[in-house]
PDB file of N, CA and C in Angstrom:
ATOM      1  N   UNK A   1      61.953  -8.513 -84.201  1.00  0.00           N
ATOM      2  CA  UNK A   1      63.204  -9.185 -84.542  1.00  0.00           C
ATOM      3  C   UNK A   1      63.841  -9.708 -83.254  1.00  0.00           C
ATOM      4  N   UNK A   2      64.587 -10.730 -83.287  1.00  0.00           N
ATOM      5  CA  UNK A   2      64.903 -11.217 -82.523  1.00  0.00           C
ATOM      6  C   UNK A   2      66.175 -10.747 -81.885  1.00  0.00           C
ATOM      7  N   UNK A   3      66.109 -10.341 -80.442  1.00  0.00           N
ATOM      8  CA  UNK A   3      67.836 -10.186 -80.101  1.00  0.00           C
ATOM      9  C   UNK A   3      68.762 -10.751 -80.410  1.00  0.00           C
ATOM     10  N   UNK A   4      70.123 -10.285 -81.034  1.00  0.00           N
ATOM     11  CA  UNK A   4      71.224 -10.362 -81.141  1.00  0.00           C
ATOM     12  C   UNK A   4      71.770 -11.067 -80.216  1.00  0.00           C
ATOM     13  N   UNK A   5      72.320 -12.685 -80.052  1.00  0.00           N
ATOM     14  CA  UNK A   5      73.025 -12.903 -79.098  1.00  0.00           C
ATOM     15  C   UNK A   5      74.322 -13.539 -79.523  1.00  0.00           C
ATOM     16  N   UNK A   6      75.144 -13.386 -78.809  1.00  0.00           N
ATOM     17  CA  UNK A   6      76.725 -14.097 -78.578  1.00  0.00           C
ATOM     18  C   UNK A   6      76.485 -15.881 -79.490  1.00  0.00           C
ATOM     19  N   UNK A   7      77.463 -16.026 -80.574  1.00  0.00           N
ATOM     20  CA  UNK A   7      77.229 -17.237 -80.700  1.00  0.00           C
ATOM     21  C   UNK A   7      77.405 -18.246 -79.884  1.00  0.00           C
ATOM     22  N   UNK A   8      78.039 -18.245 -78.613  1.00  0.00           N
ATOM     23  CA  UNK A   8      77.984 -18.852 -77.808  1.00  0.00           C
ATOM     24  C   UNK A   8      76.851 -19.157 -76.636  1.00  0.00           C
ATOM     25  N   UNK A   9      76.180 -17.987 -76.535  1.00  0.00           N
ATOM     26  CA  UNK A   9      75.369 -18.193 -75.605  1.00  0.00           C
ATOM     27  C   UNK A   9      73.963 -18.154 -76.326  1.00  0.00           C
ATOM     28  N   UNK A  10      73.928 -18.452 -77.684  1.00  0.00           N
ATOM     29  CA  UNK A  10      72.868 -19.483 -78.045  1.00  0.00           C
ATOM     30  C   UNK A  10      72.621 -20.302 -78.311  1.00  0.00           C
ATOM     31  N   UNK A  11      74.127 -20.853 -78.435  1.00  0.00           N
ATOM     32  CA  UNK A  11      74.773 -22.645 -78.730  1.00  0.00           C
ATOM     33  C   UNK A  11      74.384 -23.065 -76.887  1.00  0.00           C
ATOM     34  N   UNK A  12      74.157 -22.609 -76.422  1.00  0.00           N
ATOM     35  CA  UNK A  12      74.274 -23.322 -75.115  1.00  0.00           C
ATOM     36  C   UNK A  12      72.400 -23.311 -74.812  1.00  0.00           C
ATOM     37  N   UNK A  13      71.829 -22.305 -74.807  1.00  0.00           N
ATOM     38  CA  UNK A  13      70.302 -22.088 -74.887  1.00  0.00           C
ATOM     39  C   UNK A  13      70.000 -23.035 -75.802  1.00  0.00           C
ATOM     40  N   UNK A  14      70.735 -23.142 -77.019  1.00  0.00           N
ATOM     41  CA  UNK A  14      69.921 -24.564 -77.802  1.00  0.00           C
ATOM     42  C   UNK A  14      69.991 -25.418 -77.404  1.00  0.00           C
ATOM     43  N   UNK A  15      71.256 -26.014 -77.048  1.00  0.00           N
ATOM     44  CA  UNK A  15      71.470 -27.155 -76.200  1.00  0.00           C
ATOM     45  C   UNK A  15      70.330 -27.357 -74.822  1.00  0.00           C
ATOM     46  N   UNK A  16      70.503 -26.156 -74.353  1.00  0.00           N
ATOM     47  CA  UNK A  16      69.835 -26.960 -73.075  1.00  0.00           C
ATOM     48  C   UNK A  16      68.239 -27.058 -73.323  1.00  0.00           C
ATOM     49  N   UNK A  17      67.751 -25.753 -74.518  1.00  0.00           N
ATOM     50  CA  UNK A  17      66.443 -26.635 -75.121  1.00  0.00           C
ATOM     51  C   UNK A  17      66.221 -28.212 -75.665  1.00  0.00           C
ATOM     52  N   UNK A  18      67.170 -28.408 -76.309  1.00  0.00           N
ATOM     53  CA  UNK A  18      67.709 -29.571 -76.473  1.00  0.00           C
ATOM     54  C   UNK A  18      67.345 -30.371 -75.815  1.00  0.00           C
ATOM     55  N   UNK A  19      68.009 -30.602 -74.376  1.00  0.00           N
ATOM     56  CA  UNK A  19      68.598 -31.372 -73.068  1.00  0.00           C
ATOM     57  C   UNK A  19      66.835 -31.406 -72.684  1.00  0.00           C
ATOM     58  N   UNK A  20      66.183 -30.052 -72.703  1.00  0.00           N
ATOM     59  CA  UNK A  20      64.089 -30.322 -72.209  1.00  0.00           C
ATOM     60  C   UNK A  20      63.704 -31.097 -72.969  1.00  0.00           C
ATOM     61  N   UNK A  21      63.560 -30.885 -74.303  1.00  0.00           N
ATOM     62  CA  UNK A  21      62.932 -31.474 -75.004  1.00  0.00           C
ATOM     63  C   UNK A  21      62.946 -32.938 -75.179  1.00  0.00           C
ATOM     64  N   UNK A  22      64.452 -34.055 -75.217  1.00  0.00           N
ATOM     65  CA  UNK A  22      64.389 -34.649 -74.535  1.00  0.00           C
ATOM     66  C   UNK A  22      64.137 -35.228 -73.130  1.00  0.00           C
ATOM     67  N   UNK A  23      64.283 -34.693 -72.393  1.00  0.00           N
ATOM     68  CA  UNK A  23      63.555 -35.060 -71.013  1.00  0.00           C
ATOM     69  C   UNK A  23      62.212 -35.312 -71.074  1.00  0.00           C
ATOM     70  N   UNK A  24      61.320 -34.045 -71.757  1.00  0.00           N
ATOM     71  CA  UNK A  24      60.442 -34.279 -71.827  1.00  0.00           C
ATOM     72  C   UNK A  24      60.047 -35.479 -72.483  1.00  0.00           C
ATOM     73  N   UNK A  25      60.536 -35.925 -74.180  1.00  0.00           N
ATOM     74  CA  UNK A  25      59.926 -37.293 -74.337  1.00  0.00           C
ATOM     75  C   UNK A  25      60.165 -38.140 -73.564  1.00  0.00           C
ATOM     76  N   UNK A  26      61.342 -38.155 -72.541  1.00  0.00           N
ATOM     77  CA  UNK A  26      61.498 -39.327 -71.909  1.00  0.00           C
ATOM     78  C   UNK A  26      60.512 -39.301 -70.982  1.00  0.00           C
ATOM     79  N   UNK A  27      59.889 -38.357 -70.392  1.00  0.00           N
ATOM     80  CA  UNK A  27      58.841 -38.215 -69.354  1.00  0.00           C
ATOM     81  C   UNK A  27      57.386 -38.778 -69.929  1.00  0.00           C
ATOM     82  N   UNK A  28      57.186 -38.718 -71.561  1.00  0.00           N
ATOM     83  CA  UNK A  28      56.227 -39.026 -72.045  1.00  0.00           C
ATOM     84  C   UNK A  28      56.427 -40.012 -72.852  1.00  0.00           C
ATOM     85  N   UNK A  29      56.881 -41.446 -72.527  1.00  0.00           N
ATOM     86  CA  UNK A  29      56.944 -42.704 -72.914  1.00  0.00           C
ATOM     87  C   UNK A  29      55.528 -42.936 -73.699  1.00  0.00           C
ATOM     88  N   UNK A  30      54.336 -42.567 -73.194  1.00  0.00           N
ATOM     89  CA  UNK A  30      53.196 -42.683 -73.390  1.00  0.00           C
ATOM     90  C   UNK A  30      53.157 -42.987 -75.321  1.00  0.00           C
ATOM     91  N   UNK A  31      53.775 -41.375 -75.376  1.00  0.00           N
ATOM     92  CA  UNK A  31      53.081 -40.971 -76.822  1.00  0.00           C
ATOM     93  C   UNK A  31      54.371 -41.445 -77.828  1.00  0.00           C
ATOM     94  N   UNK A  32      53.350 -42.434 -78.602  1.00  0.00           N
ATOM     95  CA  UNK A  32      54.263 -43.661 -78.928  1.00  0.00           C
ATOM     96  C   UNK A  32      55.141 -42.493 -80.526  1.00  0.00           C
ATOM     97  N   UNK A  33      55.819 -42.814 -81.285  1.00  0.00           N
ATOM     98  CA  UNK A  33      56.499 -42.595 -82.694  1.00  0.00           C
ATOM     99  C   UNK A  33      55.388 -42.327 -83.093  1.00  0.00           C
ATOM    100  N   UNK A  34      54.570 -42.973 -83.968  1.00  0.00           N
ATOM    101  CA  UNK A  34      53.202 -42.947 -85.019  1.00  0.00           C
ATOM    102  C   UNK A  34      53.066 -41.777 -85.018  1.00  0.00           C
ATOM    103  N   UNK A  35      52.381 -41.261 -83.355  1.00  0.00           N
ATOM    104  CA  UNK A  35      51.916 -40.298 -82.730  1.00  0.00           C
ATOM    105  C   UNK A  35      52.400 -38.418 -83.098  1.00  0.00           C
ATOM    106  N   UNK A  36      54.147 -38.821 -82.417  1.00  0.00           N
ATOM    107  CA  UNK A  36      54.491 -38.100 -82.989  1.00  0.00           C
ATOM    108  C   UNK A  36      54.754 -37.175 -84.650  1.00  0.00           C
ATOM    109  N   UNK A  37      54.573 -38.323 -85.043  1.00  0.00           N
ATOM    110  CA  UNK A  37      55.168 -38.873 -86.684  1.00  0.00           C
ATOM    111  C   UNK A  37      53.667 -37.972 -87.555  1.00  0.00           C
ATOM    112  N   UNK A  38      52.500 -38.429 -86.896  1.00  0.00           N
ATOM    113  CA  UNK A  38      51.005 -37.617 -87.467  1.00  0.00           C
ATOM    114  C   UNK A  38      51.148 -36.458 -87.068  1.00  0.00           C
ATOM    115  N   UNK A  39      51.164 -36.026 -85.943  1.00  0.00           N
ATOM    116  CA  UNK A  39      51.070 -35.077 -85.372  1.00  0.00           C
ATOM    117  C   UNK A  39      51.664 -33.344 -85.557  1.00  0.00           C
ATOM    118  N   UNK A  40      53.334 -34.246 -85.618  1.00  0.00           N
ATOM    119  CA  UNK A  40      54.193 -33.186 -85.515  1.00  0.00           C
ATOM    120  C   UNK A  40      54.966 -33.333 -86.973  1.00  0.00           C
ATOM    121  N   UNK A  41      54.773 -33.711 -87.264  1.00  0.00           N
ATOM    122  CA  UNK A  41      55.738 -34.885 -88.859  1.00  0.00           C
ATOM    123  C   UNK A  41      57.215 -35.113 -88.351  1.00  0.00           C
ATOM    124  N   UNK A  42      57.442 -35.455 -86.911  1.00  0.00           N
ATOM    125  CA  UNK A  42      59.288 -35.623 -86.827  1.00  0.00           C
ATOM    126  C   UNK A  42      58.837 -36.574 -85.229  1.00  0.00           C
ATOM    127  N   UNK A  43      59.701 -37.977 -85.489  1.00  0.00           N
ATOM    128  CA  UNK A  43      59.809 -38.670 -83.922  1.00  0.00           C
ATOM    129  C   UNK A  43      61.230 -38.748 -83.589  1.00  0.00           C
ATOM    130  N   UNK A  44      60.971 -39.886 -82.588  1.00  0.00           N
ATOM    131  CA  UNK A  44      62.211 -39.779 -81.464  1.00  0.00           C
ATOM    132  C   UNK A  44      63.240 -40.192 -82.790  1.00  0.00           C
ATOM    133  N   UNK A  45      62.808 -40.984 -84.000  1.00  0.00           N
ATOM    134  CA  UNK A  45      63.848 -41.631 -84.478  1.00  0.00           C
ATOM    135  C   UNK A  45      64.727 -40.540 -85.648  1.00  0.00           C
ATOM    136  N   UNK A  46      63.691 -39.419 -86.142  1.00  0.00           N
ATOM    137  CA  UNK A  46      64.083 -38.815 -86.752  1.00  0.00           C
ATOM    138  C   UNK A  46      64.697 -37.840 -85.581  1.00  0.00           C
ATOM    139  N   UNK A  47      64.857 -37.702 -84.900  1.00  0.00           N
ATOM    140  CA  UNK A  47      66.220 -37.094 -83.879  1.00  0.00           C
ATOM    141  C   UNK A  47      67.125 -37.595 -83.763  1.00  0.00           C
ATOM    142  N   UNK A  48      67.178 -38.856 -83.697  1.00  0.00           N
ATOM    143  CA  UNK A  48      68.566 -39.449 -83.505  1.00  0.00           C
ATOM    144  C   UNK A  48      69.333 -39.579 -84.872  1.00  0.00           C
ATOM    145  N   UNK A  49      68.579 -39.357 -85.878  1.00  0.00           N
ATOM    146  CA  UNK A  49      68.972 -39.376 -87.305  1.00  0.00           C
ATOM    147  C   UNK A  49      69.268 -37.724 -87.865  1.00  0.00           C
ATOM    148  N   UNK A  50      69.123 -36.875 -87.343  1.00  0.00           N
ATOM    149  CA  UNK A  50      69.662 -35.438 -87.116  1.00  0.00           C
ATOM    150  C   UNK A  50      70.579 -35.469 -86.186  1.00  0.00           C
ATOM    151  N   UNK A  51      70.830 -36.355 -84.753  1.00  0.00           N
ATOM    152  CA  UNK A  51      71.986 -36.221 -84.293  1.00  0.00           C
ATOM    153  C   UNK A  51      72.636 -36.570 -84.602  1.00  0.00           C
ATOM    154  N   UNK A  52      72.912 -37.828 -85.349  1.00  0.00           N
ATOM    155  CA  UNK A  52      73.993 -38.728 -86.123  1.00  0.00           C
ATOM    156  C   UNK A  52      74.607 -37.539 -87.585  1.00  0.00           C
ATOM    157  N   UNK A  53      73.535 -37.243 -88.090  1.00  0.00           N
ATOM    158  CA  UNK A  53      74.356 -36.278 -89.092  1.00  0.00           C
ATOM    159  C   UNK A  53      74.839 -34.707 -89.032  1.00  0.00           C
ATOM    160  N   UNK A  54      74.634 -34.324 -87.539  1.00  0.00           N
ATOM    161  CA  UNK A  54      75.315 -33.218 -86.467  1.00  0.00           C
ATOM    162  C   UNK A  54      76.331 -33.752 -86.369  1.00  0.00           C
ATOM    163  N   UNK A  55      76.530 -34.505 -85.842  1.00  0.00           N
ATOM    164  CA  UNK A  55      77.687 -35.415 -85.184  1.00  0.00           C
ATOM    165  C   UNK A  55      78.899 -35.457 -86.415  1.00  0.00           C
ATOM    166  N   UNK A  56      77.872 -36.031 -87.519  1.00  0.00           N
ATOM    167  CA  UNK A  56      78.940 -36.214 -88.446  1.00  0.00           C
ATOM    168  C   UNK A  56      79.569 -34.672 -89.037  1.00  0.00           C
ATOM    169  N   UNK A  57      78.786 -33.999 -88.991  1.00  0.00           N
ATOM    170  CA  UNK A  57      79.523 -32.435 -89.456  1.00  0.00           C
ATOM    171  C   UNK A  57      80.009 -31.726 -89.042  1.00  0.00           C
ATOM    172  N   UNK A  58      80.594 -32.004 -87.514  1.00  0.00           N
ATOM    173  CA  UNK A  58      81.260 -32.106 -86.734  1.00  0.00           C
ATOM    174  C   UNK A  58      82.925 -32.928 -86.412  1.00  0.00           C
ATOM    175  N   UNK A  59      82.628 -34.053 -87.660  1.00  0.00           N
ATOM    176  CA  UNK A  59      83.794 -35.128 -87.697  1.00  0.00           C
ATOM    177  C   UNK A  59      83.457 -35.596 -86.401  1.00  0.00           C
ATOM    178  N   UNK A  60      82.828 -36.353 -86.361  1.00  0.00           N
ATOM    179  CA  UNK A  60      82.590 -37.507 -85.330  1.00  0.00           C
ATOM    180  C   UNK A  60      81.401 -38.405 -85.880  1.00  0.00           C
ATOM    181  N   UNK A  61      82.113 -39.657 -86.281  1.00  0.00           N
ATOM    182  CA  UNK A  61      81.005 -40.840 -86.534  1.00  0.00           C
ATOM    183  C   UNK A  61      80.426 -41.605 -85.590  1.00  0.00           C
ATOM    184  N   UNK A  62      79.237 -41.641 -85.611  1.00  0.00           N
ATOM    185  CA  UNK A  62      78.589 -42.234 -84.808  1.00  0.00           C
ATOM    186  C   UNK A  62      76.798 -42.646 -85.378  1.00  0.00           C
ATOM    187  N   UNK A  63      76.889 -44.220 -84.894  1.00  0.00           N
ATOM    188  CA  UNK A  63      76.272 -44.989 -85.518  1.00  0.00           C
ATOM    189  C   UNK A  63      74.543 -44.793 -85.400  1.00  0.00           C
ATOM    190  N   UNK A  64      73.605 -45.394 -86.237  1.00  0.00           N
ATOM    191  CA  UNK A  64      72.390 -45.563 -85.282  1.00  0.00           C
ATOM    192  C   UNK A  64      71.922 -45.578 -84.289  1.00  0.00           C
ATOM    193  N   UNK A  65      72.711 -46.710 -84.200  1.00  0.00           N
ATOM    194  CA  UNK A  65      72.184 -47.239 -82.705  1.00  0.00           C
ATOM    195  C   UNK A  65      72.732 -46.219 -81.884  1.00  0.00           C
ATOM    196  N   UNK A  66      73.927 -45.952 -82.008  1.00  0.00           N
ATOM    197  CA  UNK A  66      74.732 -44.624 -80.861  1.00  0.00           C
ATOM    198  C   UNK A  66      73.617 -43.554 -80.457  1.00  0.00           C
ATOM    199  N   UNK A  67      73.392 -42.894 -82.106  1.00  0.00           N
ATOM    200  CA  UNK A  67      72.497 -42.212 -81.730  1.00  0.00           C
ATOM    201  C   UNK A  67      71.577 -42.116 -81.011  1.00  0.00           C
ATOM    202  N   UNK A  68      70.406 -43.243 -81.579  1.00  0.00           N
ATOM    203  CA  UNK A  68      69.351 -43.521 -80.586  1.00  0.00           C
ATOM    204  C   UNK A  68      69.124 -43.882 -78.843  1.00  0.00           C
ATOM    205  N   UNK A  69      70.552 -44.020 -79.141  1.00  0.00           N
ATOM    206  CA  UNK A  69      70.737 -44.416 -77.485  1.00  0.00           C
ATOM    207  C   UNK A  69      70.823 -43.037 -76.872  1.00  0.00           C
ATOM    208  N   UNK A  70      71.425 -42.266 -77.458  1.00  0.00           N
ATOM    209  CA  UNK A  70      71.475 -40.066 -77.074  1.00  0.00           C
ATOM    210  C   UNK A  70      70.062 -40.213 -76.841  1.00  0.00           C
ATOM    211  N   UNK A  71      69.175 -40.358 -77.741  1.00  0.00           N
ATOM    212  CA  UNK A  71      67.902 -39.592 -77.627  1.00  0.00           C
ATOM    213  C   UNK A  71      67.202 -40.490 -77.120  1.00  0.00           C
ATOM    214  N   UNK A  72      67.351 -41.476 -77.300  1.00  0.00           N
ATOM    215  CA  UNK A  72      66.186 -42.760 -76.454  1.00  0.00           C
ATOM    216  C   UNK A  72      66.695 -42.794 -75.093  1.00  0.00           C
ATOM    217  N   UNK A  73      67.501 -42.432 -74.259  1.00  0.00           N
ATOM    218  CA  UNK A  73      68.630 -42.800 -73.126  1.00  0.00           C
ATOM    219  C   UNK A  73      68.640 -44.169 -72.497  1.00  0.00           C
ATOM    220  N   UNK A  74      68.751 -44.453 -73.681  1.00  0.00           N
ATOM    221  CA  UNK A  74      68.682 -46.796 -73.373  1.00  0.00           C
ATOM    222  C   UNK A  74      68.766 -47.213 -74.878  1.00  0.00           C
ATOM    223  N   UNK A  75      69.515 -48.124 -75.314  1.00  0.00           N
ATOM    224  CA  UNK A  75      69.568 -48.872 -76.221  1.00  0.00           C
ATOM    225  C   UNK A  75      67.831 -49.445 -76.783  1.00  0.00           C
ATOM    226  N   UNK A  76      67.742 -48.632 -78.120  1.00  0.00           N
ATOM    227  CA  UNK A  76      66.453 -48.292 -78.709  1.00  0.00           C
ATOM    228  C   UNK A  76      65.738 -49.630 -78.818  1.00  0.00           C
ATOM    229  N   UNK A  77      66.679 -50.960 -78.649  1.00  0.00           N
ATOM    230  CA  UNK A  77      65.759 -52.342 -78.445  1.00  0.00           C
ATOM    231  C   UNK A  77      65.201 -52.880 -77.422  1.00  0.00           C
ATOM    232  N   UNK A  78      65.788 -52.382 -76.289  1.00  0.00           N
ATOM    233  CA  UNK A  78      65.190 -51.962 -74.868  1.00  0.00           C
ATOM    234  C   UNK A  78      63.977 -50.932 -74.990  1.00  0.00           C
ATOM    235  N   UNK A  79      64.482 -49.685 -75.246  1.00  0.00           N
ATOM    236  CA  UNK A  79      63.289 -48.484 -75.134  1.00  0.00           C
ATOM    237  C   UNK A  79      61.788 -49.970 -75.939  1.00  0.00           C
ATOM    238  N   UNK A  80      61.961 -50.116 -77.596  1.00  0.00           N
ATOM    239  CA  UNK A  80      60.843 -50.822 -78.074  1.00  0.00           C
ATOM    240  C   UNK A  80      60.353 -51.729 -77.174  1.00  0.00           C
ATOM    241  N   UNK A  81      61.042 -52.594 -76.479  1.00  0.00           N
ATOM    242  CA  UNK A  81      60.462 -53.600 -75.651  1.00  0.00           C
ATOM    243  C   UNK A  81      59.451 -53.186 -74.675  1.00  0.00           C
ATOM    244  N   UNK A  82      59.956 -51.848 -73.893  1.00  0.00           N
ATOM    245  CA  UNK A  82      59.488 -52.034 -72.785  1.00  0.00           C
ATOM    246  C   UNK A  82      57.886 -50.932 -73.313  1.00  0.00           C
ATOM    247  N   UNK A  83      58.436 -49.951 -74.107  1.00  0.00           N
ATOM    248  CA  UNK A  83      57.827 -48.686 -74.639  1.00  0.00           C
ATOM    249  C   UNK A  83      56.673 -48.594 -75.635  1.00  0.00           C
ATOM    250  N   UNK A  84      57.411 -49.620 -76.570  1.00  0.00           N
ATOM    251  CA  UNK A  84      56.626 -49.676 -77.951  1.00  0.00           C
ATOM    252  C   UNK A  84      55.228 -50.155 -78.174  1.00  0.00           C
ATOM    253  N   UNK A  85      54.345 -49.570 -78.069  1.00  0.00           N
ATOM    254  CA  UNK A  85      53.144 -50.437 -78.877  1.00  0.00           C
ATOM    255  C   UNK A  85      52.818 -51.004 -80.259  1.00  0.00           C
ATOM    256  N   UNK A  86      51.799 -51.622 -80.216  1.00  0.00           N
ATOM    257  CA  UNK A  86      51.618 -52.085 -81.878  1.00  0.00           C
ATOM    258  C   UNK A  86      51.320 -51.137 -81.917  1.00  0.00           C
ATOM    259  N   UNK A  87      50.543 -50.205 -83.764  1.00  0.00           N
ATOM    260  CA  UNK A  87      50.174 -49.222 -83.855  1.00  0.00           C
ATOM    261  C   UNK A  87      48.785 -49.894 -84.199  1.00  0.00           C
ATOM    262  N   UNK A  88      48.058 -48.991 -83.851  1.00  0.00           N
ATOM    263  CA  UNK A  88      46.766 -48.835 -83.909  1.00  0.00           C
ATOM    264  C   UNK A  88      46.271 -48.973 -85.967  1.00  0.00           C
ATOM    265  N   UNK A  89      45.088 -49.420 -86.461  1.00  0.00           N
ATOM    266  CA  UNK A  89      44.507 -49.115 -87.403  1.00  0.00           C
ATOM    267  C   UNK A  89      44.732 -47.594 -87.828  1.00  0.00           C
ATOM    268  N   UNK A  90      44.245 -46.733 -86.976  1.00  0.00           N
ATOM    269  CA  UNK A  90      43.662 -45.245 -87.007  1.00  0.00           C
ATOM    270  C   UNK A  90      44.881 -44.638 -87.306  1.00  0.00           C
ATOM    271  N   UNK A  91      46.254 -44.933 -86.384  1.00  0.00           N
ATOM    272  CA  UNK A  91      47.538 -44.217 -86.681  1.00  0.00           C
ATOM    273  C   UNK A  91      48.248 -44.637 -87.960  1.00  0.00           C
ATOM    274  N   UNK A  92      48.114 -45.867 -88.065  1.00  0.00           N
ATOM    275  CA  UNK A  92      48.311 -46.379 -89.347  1.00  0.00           C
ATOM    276  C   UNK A  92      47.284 -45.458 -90.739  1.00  0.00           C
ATOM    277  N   UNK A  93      46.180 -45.171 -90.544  1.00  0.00           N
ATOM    278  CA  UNK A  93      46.067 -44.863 -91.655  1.00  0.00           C
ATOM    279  C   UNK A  93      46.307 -43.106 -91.742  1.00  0.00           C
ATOM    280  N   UNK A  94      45.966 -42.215 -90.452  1.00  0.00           N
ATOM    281  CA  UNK A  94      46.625 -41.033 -90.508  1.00  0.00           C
ATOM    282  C   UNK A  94      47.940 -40.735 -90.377  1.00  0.00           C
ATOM    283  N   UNK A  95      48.808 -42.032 -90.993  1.00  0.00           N
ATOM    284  CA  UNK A  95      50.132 -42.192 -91.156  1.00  0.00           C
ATOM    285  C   UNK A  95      50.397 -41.691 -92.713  1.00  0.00           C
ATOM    286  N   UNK A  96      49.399 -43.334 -93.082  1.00  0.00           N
ATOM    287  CA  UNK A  96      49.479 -43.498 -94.686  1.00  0.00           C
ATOM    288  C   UNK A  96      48.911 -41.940 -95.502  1.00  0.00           C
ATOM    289  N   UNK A  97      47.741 -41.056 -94.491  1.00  0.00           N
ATOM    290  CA  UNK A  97      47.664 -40.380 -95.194  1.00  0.00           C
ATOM    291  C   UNK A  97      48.343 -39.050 -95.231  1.00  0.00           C
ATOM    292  N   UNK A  98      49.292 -39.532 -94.710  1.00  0.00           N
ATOM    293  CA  UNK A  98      50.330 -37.984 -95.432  1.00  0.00           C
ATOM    294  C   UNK A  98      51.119 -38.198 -96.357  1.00  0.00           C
ATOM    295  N   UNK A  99      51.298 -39.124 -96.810  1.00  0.00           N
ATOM    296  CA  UNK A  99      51.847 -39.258 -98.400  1.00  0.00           C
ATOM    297  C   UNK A  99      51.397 -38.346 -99.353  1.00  0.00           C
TER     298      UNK A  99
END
């Protein structure tokens, strides 16, 4: 079982897991959405779409794009430009096949 900790000082341990885990995708531009999306079943976009509805349960609105800009750390039409690949056949269809 897991130790008992202070609700505070696991609101802050999440966070700063948080704060890695982003870093880390930002360190790994490489591994495009698709990727994630087969892999793990959750990408950069479905984070920013959990931060937006954190945010909101919180009482604070904040938009798409806001979001994505938290987790992308650049306006997500920038990140696509510079970041984005086409997707591949192969990711495309071990996309389609998790339906």
């Amino acid at each position: 079982m897991p130790t008992e900790l202070p609700p505070d000082t696991q609101q802050a341990i999440e966070a700063a897991v948080f704060r890695r885990l982003l870093a880390h995708l930002d360190s790994r531009r490489d591994v495009q959405n698709i990727d994630l999306m087969n892999l793990a079943g959750f990408c950069r976009n479905c984070l920013s779409k959990w931060y937006a509805a954190a945010a909101e349960e919180q009482g604070v609105t904040l938009d798409s794009d806001g979001a994505r800009e938290r987790i992308y750390g650049m306006p997500y039409a920038e990140w696509k430009a510079r970041y984005q690949r086409e997707a591949t056949p192969e990711q495309l269809a071990a996309f389609a096949s998790k339906d």
